[in-house]
C-alpha atoms as a PDB file:
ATOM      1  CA  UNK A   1     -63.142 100.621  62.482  1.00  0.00           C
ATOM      2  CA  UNK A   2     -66.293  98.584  63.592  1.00  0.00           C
ATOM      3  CA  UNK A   3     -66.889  98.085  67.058  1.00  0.00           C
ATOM      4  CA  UNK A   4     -65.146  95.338  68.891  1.00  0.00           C
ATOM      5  CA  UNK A   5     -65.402  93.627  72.220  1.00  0.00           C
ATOM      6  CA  UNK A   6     -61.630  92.032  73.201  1.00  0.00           C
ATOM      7  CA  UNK A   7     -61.351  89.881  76.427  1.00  0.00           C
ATOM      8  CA  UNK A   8     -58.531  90.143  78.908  1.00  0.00           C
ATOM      9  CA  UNK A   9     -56.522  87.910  77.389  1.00  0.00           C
ATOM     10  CA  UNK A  10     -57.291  88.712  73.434  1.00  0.00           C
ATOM     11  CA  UNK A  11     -55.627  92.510  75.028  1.00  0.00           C
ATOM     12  CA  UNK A  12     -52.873  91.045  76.709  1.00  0.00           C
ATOM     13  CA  UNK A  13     -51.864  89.252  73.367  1.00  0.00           C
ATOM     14  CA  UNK A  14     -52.599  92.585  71.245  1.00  0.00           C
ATOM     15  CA  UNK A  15     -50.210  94.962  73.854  1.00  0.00           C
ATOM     16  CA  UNK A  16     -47.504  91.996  73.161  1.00  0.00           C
ATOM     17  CA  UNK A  17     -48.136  92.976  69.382  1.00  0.00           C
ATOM     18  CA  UNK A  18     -48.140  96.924  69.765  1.00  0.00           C
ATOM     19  CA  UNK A  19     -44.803  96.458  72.364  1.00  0.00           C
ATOM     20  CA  UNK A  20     -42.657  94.123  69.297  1.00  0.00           C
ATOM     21  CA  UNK A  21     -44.061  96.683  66.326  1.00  0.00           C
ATOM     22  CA  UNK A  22     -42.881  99.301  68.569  1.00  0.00           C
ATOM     23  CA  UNK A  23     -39.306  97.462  69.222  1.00  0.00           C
ATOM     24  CA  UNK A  24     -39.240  97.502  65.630  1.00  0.00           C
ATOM     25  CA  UNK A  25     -38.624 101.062  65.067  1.00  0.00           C
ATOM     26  CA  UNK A  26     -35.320 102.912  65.442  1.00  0.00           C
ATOM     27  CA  UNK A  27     -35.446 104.666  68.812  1.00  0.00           C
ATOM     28  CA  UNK A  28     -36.456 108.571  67.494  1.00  0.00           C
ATOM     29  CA  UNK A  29     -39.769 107.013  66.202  1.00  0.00           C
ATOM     30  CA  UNK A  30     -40.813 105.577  69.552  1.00  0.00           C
ATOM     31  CA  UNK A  31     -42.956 108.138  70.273  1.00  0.00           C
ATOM     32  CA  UNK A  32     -46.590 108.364  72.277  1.00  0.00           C
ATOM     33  CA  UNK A  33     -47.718 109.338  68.887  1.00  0.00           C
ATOM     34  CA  UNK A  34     -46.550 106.623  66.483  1.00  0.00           C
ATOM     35  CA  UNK A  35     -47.659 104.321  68.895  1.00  0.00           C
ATOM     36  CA  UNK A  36     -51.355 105.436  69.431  1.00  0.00           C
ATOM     37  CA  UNK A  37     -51.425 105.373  65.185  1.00  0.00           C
ATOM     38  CA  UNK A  38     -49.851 101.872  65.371  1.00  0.00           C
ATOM     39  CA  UNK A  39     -52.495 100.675  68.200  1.00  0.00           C
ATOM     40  CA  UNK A  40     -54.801 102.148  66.453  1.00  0.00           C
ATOM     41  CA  UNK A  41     -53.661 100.169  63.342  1.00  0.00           C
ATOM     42  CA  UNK A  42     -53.490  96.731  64.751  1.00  0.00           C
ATOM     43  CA  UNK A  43     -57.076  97.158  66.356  1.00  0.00           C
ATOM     44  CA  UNK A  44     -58.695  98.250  63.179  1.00  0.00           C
ATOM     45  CA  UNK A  45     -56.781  94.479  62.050  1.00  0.00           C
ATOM     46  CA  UNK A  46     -57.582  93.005  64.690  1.00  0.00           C
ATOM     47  CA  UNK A  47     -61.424  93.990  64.530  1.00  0.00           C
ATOM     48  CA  UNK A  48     -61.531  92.354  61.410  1.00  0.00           C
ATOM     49  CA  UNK A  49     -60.651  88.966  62.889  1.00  0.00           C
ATOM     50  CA  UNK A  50     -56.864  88.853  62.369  1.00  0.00           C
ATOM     51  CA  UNK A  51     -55.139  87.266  64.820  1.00  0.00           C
ATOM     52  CA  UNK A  52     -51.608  86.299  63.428  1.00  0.00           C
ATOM     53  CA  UNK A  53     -48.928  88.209  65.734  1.00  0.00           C
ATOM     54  CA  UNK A  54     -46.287  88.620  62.853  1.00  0.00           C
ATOM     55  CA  UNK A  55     -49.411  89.574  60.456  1.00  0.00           C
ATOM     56  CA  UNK A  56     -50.760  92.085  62.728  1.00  0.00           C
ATOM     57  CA  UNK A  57     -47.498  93.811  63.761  1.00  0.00           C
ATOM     58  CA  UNK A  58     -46.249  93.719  59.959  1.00  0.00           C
ATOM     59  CA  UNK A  59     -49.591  95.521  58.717  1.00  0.00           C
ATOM     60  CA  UNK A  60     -49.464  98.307  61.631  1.00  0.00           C
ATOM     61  CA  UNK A  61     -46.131  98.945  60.594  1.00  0.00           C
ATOM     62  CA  UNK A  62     -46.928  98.875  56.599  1.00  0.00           C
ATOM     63  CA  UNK A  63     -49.919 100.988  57.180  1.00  0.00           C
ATOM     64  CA  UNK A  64     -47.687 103.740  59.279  1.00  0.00           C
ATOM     65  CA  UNK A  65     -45.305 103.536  56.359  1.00  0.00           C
ATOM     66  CA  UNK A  66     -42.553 101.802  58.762  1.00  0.00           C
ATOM     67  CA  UNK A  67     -41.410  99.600  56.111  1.00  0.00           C
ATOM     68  CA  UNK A  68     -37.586 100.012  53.977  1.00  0.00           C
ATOM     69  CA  UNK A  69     -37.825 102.721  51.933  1.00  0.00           C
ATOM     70  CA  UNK A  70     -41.175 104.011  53.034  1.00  0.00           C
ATOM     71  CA  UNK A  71     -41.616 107.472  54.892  1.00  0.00           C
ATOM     72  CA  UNK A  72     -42.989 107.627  58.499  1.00  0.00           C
ATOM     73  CA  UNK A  73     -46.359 108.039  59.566  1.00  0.00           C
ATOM     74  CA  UNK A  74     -47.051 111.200  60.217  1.00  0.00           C
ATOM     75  CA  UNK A  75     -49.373 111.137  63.591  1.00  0.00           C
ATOM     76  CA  UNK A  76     -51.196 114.430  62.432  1.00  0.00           C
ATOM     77  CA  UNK A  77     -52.539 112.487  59.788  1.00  0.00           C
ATOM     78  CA  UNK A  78     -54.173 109.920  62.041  1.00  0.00           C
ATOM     79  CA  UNK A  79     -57.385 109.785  63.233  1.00  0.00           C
ATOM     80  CA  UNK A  80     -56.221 110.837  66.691  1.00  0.00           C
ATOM     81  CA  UNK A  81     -55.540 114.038  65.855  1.00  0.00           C
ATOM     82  CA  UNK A  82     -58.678 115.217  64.038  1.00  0.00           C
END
Protein backbone atom coordinates (compact mmCIF):
# COMPACT_ATOMS: atom_id res chain seq x y z
CA UNK A 1 0.00 0.00 0.00
CA UNK A 2 1.51 3.54 -0.67
CA UNK A 3 1.47 5.96 1.93
CA UNK A 4 -1.60 7.99 2.56
CA UNK A 5 -2.55 11.03 4.54
CA UNK A 6 -6.67 10.82 5.42
CA UNK A 7 -8.30 13.86 7.21
CA UNK A 8 -10.76 13.57 10.05
CA UNK A 9 -13.51 13.39 8.11
CA UNK A 10 -12.10 11.18 4.95
CA UNK A 11 -11.66 8.49 8.46
CA UNK A 12 -14.90 9.05 9.78
CA UNK A 13 -16.42 8.12 6.28
CA UNK A 14 -13.87 5.03 5.89
CA UNK A 15 -14.87 3.52 9.75
CA UNK A 16 -18.66 3.95 8.31
CA UNK A 17 -17.30 1.63 5.41
CA UNK A 18 -15.26 -0.97 7.61
CA UNK A 19 -18.55 -0.94 10.31
CA UNK A 20 -21.34 -1.90 7.03
CA UNK A 21 -18.56 -4.54 5.41
CA UNK A 22 -18.38 -5.83 8.81
CA UNK A 23 -22.42 -5.93 9.25
CA UNK A 24 -22.16 -7.83 6.21
CA UNK A 25 -20.77 -10.94 7.54
CA UNK A 26 -22.64 -13.66 9.43
CA UNK A 27 -21.89 -13.12 13.11
CA UNK A 28 -18.88 -16.07 13.63
CA UNK A 29 -16.78 -14.01 11.09
CA UNK A 30 -16.93 -10.77 13.06
CA UNK A 31 -13.83 -11.17 14.44
CA UNK A 32 -10.80 -8.54 15.50
CA UNK A 33 -9.05 -10.41 12.83
CA UNK A 34 -11.26 -10.29 9.73
CA UNK A 35 -11.72 -6.89 10.47
CA UNK A 36 -8.05 -5.60 10.69
CA UNK A 37 -7.67 -7.69 7.01
CA UNK A 38 -10.85 -5.88 5.84
CA UNK A 39 -9.47 -2.30 7.14
CA UNK A 40 -6.60 -3.12 5.86
CA UNK A 41 -8.35 -3.86 2.50
CA UNK A 42 -10.41 -0.79 2.11
CA UNK A 43 -7.28 1.48 2.94
CA UNK A 44 -5.07 -0.13 0.40
CA UNK A 45 -8.57 1.03 -1.95
CA UNK A 46 -8.88 3.81 -0.56
CA UNK A 47 -5.10 4.90 -1.03
CA UNK A 48 -5.60 4.52 -4.50
CA UNK A 49 -8.25 7.25 -4.65
CA UNK A 50 -11.47 5.22 -4.36
CA UNK A 51 -13.97 6.75 -2.66
CA UNK A 52 -17.36 5.00 -3.57
CA UNK A 53 -18.82 3.53 -0.13
CA UNK A 54 -20.61 0.48 -1.85
CA UNK A 55 -17.26 0.10 -4.10
CA UNK A 56 -14.99 0.14 -1.25
CA UNK A 57 -16.94 -2.15 1.13
CA UNK A 58 -17.73 -4.63 -1.90
CA UNK A 59 -13.85 -4.92 -2.81
CA UNK A 60 -12.74 -5.46 1.03
CA UNK A 61 -15.14 -8.07 1.14
CA UNK A 62 -14.17 -9.67 -2.47
CA UNK A 63 -10.58 -9.41 -1.60
CA UNK A 64 -11.21 -11.38 1.97
CA UNK A 65 -13.09 -13.88 -0.13
CA UNK A 66 -16.53 -12.77 1.68
CA UNK A 67 -18.43 -13.12 -1.40
CA UNK A 68 -21.28 -16.37 -2.23
CA UNK A 69 -19.49 -19.21 -2.74
CA UNK A 70 -16.07 -17.93 -1.89
CA UNK A 71 -14.04 -19.22 1.25
CA UNK A 72 -13.09 -16.82 4.12
CA UNK A 73 -10.11 -14.92 4.52
CA UNK A 74 -7.92 -16.49 6.44
CA UNK A 75 -6.26 -13.59 8.81
CA UNK A 76 -2.90 -15.62 9.00
CA UNK A 77 -2.55 -14.95 5.53
CA UNK A 78 -2.70 -11.18 5.90
CA UNK A 79 -0.15 -8.91 6.19
CA UNK A 80 -0.87 -8.45 9.89
CA UNK A 81 0.30 -11.48 10.83
CA UNK A 82 3.73 -11.71 9.18
Amino acid sequence: MRSAAFDPEEIRFLKEVLDDAVAALPVQLRTSATRAVLAHNILTQAAQGERDPIRLRTLALVECGHVKGLSPCDPFDSPFAR
